[in-house]
C-alpha atoms as a PDB file:
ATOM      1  CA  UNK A   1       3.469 -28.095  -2.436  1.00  0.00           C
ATOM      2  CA  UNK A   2       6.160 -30.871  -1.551  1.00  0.00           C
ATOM      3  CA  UNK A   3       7.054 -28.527   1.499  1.00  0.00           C
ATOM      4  CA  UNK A   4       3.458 -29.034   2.468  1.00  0.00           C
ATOM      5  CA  UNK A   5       2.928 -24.977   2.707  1.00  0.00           C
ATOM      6  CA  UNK A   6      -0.407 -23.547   2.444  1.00  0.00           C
ATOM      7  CA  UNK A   7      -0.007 -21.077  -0.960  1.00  0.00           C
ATOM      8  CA  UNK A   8      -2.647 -18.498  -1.074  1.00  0.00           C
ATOM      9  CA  UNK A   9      -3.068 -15.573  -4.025  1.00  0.00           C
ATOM     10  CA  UNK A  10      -0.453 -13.614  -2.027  1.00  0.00           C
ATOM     11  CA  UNK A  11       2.678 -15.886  -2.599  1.00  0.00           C
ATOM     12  CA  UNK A  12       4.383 -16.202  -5.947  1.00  0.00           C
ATOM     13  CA  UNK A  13       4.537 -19.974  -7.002  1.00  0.00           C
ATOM     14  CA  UNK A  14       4.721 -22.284 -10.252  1.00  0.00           C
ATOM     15  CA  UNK A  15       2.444 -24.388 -11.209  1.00  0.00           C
ATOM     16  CA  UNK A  16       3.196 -28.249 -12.936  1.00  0.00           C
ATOM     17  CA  UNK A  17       0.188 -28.344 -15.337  1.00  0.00           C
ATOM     18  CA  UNK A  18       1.030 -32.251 -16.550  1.00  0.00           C
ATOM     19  CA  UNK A  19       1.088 -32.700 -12.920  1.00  0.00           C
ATOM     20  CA  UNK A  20      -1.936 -30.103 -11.798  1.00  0.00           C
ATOM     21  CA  UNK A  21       0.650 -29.644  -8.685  1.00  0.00           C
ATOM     22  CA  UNK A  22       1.869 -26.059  -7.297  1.00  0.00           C
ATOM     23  CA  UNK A  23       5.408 -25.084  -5.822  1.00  0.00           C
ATOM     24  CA  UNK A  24       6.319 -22.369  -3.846  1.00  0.00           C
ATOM     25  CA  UNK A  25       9.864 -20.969  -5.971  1.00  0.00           C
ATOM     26  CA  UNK A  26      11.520 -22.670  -2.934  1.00  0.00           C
ATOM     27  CA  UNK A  27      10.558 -26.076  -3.963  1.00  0.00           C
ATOM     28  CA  UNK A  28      10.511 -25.286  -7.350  1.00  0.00           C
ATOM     29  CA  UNK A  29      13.938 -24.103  -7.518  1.00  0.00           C
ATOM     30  CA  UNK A  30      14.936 -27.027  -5.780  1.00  0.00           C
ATOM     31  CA  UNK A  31      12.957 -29.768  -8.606  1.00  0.00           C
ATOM     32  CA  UNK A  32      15.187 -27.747 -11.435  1.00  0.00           C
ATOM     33  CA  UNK A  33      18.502 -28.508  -9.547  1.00  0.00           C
ATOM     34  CA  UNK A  34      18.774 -25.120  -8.595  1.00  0.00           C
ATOM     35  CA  UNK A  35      20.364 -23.185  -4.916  1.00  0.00           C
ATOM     36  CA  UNK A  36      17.566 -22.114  -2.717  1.00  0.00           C
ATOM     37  CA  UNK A  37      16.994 -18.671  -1.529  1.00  0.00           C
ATOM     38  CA  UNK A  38      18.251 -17.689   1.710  1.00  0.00           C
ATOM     39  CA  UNK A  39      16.555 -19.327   4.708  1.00  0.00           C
ATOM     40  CA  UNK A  40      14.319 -17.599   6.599  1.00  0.00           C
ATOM     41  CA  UNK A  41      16.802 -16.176   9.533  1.00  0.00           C
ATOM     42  CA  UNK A  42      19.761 -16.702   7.474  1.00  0.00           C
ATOM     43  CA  UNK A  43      21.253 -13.312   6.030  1.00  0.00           C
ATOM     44  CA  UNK A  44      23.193 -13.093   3.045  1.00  0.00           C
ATOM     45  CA  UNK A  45      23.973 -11.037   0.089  1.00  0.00           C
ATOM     46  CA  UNK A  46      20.749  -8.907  -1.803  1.00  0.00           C
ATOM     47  CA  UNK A  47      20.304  -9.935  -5.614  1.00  0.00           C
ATOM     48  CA  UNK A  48      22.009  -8.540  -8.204  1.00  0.00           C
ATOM     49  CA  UNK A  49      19.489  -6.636  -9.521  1.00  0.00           C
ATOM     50  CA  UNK A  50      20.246  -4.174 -12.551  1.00  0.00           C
ATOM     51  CA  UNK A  51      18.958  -2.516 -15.598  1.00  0.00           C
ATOM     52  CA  UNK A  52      16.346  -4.549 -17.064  1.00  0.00           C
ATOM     53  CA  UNK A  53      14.951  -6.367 -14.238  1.00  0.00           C
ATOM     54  CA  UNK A  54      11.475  -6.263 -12.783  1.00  0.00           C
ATOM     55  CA  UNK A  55       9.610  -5.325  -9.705  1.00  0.00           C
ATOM     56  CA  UNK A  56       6.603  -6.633  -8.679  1.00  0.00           C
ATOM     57  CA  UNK A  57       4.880  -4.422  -6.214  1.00  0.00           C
ATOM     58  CA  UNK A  58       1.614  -5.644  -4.224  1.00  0.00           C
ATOM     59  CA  UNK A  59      -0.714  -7.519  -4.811  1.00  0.00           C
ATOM     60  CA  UNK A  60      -3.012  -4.776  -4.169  1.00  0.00           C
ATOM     61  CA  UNK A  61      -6.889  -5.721  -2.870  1.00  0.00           C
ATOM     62  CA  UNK A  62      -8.019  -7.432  -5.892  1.00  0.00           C
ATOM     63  CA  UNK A  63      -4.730  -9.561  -6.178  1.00  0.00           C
ATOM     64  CA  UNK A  64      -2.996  -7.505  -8.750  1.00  0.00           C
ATOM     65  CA  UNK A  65       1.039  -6.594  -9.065  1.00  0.00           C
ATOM     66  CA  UNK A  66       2.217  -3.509 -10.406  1.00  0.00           C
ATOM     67  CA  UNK A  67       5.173  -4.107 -12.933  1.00  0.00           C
ATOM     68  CA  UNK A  68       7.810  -1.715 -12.163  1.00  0.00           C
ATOM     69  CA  UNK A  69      11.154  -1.563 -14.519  1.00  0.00           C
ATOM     70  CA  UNK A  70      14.815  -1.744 -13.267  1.00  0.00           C
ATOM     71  CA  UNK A  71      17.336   0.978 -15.542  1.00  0.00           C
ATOM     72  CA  UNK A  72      19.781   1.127 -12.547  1.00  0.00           C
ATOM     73  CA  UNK A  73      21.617  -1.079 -10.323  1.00  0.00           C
ATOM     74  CA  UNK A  74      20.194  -1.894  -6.651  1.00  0.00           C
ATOM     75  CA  UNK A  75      22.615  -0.483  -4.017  1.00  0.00           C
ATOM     76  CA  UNK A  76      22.822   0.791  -0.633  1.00  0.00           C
ATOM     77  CA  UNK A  77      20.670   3.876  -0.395  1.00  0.00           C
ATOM     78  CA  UNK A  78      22.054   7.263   1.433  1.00  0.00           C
ATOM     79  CA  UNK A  79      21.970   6.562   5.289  1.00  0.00           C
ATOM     80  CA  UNK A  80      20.650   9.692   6.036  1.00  0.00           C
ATOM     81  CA  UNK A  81      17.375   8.045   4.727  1.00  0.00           C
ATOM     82  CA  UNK A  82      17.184   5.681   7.398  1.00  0.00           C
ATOM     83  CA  UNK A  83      16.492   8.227   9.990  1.00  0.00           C
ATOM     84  CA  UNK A  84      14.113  10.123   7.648  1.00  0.00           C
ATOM     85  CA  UNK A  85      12.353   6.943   6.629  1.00  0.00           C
ATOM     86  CA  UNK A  86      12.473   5.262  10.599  1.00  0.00           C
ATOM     87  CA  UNK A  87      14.106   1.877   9.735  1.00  0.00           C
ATOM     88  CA  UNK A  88      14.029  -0.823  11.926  1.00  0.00           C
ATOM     89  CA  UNK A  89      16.928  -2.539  13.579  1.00  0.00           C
ATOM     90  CA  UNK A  90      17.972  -4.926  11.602  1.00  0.00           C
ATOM     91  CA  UNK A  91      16.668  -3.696   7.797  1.00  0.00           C
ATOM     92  CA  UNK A  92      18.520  -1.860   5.257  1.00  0.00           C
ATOM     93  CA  UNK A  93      17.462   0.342   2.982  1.00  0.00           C
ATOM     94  CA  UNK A  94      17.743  -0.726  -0.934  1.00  0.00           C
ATOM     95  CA  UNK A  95      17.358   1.770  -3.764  1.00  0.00           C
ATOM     96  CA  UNK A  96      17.427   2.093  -7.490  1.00  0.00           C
ATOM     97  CA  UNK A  97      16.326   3.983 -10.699  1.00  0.00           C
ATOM     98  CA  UNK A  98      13.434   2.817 -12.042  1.00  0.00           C
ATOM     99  CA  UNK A  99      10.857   3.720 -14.632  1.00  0.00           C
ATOM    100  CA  UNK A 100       6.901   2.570 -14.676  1.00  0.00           C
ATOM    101  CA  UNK A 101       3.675   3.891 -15.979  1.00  0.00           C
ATOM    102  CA  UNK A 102       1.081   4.903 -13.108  1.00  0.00           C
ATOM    103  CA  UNK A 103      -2.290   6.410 -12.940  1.00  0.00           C
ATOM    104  CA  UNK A 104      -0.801   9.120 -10.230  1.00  0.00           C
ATOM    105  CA  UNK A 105       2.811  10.474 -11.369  1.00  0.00           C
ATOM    106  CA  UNK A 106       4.200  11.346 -14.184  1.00  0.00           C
ATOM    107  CA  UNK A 107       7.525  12.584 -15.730  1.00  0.00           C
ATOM    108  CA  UNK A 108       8.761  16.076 -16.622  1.00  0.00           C
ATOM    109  CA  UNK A 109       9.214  15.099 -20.480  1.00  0.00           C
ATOM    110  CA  UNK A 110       7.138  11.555 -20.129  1.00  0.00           C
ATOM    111  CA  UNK A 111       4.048  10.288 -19.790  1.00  0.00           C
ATOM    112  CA  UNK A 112       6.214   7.430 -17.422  1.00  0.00           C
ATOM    113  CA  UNK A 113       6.987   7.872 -14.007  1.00  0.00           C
ATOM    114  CA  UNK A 114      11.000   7.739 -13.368  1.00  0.00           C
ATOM    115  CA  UNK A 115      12.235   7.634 -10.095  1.00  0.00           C
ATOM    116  CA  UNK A 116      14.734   6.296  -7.415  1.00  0.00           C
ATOM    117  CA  UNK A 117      12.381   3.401  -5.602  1.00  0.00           C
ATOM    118  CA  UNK A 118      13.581   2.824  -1.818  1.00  0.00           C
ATOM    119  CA  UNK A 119      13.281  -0.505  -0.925  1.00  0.00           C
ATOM    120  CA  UNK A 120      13.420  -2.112   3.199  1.00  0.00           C
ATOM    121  CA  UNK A 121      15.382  -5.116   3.029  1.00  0.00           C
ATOM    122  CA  UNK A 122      15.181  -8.031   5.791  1.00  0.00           C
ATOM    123  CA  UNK A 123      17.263 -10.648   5.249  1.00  0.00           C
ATOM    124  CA  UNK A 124      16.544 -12.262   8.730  1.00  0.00           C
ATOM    125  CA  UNK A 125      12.644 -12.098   7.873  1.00  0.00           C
ATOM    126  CA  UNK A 126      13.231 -12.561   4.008  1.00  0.00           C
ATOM    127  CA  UNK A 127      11.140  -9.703   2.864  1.00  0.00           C
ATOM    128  CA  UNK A 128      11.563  -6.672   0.894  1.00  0.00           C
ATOM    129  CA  UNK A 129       9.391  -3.533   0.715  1.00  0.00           C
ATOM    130  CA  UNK A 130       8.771  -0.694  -1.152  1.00  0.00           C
ATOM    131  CA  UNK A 131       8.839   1.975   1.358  1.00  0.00           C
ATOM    132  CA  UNK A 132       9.070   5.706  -0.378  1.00  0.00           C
ATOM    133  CA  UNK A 133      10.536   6.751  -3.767  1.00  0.00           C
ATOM    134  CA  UNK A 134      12.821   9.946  -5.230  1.00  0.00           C
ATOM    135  CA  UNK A 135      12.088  11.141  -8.103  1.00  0.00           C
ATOM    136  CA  UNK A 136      15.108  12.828 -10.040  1.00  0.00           C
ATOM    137  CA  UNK A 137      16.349  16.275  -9.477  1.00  0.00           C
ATOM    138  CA  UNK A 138      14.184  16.340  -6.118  1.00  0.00           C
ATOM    139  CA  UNK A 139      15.305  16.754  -2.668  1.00  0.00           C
ATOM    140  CA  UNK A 140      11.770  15.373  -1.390  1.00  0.00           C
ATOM    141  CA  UNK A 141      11.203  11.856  -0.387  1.00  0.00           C
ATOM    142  CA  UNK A 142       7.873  10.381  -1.139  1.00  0.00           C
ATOM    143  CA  UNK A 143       6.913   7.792   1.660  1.00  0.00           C
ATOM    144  CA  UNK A 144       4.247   5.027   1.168  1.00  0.00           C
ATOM    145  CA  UNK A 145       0.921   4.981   3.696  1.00  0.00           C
ATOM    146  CA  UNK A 146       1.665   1.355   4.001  1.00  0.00           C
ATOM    147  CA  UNK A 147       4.911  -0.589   2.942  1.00  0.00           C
ATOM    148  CA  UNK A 148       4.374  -2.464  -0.527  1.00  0.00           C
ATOM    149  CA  UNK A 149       5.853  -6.014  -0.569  1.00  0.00           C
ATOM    150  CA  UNK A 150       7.579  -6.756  -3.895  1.00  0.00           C
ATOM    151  CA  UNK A 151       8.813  -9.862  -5.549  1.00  0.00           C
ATOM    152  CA  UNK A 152      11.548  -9.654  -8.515  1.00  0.00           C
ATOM    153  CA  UNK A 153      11.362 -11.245 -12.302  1.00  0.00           C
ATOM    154  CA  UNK A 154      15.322 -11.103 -13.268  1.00  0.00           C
ATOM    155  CA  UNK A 155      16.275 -11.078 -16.978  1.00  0.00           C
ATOM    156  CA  UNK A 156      18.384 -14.173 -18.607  1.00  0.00           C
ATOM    157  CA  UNK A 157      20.667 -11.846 -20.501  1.00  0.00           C
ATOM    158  CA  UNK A 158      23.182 -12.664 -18.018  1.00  0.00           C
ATOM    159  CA  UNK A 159      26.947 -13.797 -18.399  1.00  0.00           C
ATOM    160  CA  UNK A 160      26.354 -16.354 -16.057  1.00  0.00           C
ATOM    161  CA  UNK A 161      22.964 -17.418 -17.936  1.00  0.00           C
ATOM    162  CA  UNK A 162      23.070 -16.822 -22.105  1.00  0.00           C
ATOM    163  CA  UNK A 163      26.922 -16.089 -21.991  1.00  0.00           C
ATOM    164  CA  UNK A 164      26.640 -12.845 -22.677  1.00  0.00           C
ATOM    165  CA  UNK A 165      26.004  -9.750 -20.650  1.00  0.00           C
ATOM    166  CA  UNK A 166      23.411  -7.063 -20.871  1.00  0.00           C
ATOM    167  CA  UNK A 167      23.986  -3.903 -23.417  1.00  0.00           C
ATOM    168  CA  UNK A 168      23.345  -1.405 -20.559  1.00  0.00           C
ATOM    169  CA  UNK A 169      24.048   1.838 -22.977  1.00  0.00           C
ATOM    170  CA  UNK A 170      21.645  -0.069 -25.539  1.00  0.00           C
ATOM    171  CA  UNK A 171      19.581  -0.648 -23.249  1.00  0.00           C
ATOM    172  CA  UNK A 172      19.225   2.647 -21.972  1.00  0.00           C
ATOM    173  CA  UNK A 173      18.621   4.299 -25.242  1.00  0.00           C
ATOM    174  CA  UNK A 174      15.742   2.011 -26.287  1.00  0.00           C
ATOM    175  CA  UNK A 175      14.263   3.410 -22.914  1.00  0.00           C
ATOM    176  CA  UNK A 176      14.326   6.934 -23.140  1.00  0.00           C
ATOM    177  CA  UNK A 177      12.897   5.830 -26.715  1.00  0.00           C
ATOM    178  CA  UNK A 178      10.064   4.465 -25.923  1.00  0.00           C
ATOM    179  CA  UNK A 179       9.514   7.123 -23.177  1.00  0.00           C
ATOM    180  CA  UNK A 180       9.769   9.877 -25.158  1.00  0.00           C
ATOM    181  CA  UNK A 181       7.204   8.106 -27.027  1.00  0.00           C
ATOM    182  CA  UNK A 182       5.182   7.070 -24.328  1.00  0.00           C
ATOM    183  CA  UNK A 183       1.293   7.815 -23.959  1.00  0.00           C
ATOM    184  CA  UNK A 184      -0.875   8.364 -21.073  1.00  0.00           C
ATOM    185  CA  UNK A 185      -2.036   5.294 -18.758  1.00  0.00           C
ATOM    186  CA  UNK A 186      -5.042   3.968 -20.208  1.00  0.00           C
ATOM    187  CA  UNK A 187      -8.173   1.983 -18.162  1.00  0.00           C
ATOM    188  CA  UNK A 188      -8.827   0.786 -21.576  1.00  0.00           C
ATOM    189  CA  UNK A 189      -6.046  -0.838 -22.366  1.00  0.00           C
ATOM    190  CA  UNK A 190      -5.790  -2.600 -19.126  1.00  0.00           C
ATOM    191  CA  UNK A 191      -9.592  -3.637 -19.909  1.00  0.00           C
ATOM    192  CA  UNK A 192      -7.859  -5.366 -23.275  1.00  0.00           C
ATOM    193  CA  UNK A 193      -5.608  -7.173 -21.468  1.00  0.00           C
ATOM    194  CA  UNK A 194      -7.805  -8.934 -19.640  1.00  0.00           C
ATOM    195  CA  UNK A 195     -10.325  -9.680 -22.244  1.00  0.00           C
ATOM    196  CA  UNK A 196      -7.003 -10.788 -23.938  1.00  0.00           C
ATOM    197  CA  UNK A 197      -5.746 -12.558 -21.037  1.00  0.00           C
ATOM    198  CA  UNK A 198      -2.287 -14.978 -21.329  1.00  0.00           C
ATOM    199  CA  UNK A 199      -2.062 -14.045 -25.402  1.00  0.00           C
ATOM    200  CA  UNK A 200       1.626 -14.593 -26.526  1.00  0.00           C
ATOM    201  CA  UNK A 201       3.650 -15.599 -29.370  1.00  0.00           C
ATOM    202  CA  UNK A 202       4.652 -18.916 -30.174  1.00  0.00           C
ATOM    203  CA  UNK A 203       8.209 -19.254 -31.631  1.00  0.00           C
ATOM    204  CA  UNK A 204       6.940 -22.399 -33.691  1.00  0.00           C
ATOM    205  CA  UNK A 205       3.768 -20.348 -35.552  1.00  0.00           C
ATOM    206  CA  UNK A 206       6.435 -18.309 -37.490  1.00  0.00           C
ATOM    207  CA  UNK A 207       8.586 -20.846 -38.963  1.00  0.00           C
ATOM    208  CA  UNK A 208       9.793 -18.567 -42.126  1.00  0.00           C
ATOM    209  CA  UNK A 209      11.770 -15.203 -42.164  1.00  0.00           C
ATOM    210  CA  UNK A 210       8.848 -13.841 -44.386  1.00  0.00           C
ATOM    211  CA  UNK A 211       6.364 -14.218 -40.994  1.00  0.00           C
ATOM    212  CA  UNK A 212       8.446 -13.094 -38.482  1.00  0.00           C
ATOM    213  CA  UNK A 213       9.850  -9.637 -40.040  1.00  0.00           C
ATOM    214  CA  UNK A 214       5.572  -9.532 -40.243  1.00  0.00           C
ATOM    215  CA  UNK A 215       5.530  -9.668 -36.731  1.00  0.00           C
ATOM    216  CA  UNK A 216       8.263  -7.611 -36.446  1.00  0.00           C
ATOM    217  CA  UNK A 217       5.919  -5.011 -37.803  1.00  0.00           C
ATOM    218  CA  UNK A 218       2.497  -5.607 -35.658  1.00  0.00           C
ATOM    219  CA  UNK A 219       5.506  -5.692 -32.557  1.00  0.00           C
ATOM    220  CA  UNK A 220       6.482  -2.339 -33.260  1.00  0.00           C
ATOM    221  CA  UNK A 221       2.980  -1.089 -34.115  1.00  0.00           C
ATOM    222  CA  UNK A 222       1.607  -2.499 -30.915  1.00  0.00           C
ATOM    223  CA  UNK A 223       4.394   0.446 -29.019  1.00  0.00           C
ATOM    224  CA  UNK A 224       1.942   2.889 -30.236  1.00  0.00           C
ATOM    225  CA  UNK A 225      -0.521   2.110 -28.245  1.00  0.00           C
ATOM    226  CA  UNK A 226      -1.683   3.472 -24.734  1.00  0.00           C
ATOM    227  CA  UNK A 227       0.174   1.734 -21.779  1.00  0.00           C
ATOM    228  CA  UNK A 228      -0.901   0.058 -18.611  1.00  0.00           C
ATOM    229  CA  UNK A 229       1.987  -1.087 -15.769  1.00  0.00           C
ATOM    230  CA  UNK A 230       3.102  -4.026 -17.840  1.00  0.00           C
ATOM    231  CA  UNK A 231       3.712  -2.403 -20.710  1.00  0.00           C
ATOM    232  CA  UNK A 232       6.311  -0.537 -19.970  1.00  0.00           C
ATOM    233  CA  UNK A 233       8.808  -3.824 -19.392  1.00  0.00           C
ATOM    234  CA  UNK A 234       7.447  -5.527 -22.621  1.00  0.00           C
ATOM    235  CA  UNK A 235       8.334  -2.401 -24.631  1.00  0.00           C
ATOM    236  CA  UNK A 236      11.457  -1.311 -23.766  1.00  0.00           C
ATOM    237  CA  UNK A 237      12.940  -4.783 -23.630  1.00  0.00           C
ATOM    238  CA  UNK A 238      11.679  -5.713 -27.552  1.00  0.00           C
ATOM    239  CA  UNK A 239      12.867  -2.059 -28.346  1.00  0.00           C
ATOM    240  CA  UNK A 240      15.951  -3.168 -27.202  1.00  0.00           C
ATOM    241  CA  UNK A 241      16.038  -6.204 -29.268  1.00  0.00           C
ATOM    242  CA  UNK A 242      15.036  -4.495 -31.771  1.00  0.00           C
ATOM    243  CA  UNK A 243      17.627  -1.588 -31.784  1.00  0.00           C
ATOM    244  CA  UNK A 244      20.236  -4.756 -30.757  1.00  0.00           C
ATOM    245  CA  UNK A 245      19.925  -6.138 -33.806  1.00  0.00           C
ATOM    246  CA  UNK A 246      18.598  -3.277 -36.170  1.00  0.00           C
ATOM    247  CA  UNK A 247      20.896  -4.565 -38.905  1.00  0.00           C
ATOM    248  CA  UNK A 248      19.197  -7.869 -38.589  1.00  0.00           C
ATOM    249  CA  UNK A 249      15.366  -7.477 -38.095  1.00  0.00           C
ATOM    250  CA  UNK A 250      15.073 -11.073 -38.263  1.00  0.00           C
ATOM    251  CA  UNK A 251      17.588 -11.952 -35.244  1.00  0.00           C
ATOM    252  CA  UNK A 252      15.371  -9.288 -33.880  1.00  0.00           C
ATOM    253  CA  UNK A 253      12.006 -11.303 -34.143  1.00  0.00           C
ATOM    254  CA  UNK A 254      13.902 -14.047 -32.985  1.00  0.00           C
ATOM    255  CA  UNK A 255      15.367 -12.908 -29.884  1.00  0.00           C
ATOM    256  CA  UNK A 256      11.374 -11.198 -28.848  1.00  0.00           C
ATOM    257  CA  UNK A 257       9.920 -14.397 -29.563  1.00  0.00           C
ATOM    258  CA  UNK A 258      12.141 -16.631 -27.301  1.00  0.00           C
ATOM    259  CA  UNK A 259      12.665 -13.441 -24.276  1.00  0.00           C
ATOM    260  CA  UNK A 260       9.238 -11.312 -24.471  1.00  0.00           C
ATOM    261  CA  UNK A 261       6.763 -12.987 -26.624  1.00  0.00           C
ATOM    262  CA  UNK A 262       4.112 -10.565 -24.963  1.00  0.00           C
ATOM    263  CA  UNK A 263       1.703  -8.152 -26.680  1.00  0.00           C
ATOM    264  CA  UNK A 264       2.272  -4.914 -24.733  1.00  0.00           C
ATOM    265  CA  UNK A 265      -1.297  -3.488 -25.302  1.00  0.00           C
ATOM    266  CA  UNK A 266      -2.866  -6.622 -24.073  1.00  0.00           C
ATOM    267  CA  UNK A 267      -0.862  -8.819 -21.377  1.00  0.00           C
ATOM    268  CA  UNK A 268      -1.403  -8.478 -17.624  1.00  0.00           C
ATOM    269  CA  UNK A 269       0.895  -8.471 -15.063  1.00  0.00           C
ATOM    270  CA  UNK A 270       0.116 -11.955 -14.254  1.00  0.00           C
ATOM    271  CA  UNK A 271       0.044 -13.597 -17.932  1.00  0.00           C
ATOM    272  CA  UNK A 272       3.211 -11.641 -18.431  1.00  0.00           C
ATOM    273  CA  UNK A 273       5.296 -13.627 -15.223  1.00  0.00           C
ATOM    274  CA  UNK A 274       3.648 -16.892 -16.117  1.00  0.00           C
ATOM    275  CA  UNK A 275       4.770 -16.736 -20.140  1.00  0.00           C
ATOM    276  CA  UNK A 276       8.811 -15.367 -19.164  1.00  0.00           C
ATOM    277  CA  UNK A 277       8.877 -17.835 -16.162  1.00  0.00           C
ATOM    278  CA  UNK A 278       8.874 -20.119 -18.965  1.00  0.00           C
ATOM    279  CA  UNK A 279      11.522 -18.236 -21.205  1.00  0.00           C
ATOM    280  CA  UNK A 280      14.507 -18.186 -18.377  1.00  0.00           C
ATOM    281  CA  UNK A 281      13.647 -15.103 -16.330  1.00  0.00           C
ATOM    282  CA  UNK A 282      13.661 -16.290 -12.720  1.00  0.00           C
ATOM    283  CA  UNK A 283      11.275 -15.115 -10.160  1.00  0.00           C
ATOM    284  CA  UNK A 284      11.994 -14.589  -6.599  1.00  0.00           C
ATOM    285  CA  UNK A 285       9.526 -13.658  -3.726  1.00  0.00           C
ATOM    286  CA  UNK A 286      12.638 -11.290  -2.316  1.00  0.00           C
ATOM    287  CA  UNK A 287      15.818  -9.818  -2.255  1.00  0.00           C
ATOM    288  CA  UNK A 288      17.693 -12.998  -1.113  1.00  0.00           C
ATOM    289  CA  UNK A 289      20.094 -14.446  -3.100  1.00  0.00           C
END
């Protein structure tokens, strides 16, 4: 890295392929012209992070993230949680609704896992945890054994990106679609993935109409199919495309290909941040801005 920092499995990065060189997203950030998080030390404002983002919680012992989806904006959680939860001086406690699909929880009418996931905030030490989670309708707090650290993969559909901001009502519908629709977490699928690992779709390999409202079709199939974490992001995002543009299917197919040109039943968390690092979703190892 041109900060000369050691990067281990643990840190997120980018990697320069024509170059075979890796930067931390502080360097990175700074090749592409663009402001650098917050210094370590340094506090400033948490990211705006809304409906549509992404967590990324762990890695867990064999260097895996779980993929956790944003439907509600991050925001100071009630401070009679910081007693409950024993904060330390100087952290704040995050929260927001989220949605994901788990081995261990489930919903009332879902096989996905909603909730309200608390998140520790240091700005001085730039890191954020995952400390405990609500899930709705519930006065009980469910704390972690161990806080989780989590990075965040942030959308493009942004005023201040494509022009143009999120659908949030639209968005919100294709959710509760796709998790009424949901099916239970499957080991099989996530054995897929990997078999299948870093399979997208190439704008360029469907050059006619004719193609893409084809893919259009093996897209929506592909929902049918038993979920691991990942999934859950891919499908609700092209179900939003899809339900964007449902007068259109082929602005449809166009808008998956360039944002999430991911197979749902057979990306892993990994292969899923390297291919929409490269489609304008920005990755940060924190909460600082």
């Amino acid at each position: 890295c041109l900060c000369d920092r050691s990067l281990t499995d643990h840190d997120a990065f980018y990697r320069c392929t024509a170059c075979d060189v890796d930067y931390c997203l502080h360097c990175s950030r700074a090749q592409l012209g663009l402001s650098a998080a917050v210094p370590r030390g340094a506090a400033g404002p948490a990211l705006k992070v809304g409906p549509g983002d992404i967590l990324l919680c762990g890695p867990d012992k064999y260097d895996i993230h779980h993929v956790v989806l944003v439907r509600g904006k991050l925001e100071a959680a009630p401070p009679e949680l910081a007693s409950v939860l024993d904060t330390p001086p100087g952290a704040e406690l995050l929260c927001c609704k989220t949605i994901e699909s788990t081995q261990g929880s489930t919903g009332t009418t879902t096989w996905w896992y909603p909730t309200t996931t608390i998140i520790q905030r240091d700005a001085h030490a730039g890191t954020a945890m995952v400390v405990a989670d609500q899930p709705p309708d519930s006065d009980t707090v469910f704390t972690f054994p161990e806080p989780v650290p989590c990075k965040v993969l942030m959308h493009p559909v942004r005023r201040e990106v494509l022009g143009e901001d999120l659908d949030r009502d639209v968005f919100e519908e294709a959710l509760t679609a796709c998790a009424l629709r949901s099916k239970e977490y499957s080991w099989n699928t996530v054995l897929h993935a990997f078999l299948a690992y870093q399979r997208s779709m190439h704008i360029e390999d469907y050059p006619t109409e004719e193609e893409r409202l084809e893919l259009l079709d093996e897209i929506r199939k592909s929902w049918q199919r038993p979920p691991i974490c990942s999934a859950v992001a891919i499908k609700v995002w092209q179900q939003y495309f899809d339900s964007m543009h449902s007068d259109d299917p082929d602005d449809a197919a166009v808008c998956i290909l360039h944002y999430m040109p991911v197979w749902c039943d057979s990306t892993t968390p990994s292969s899923m941040v390297k291919t929409l690092t490269s489609r304008g979703w920005s990755l940060y190892e924190s909460l600082e801005a």
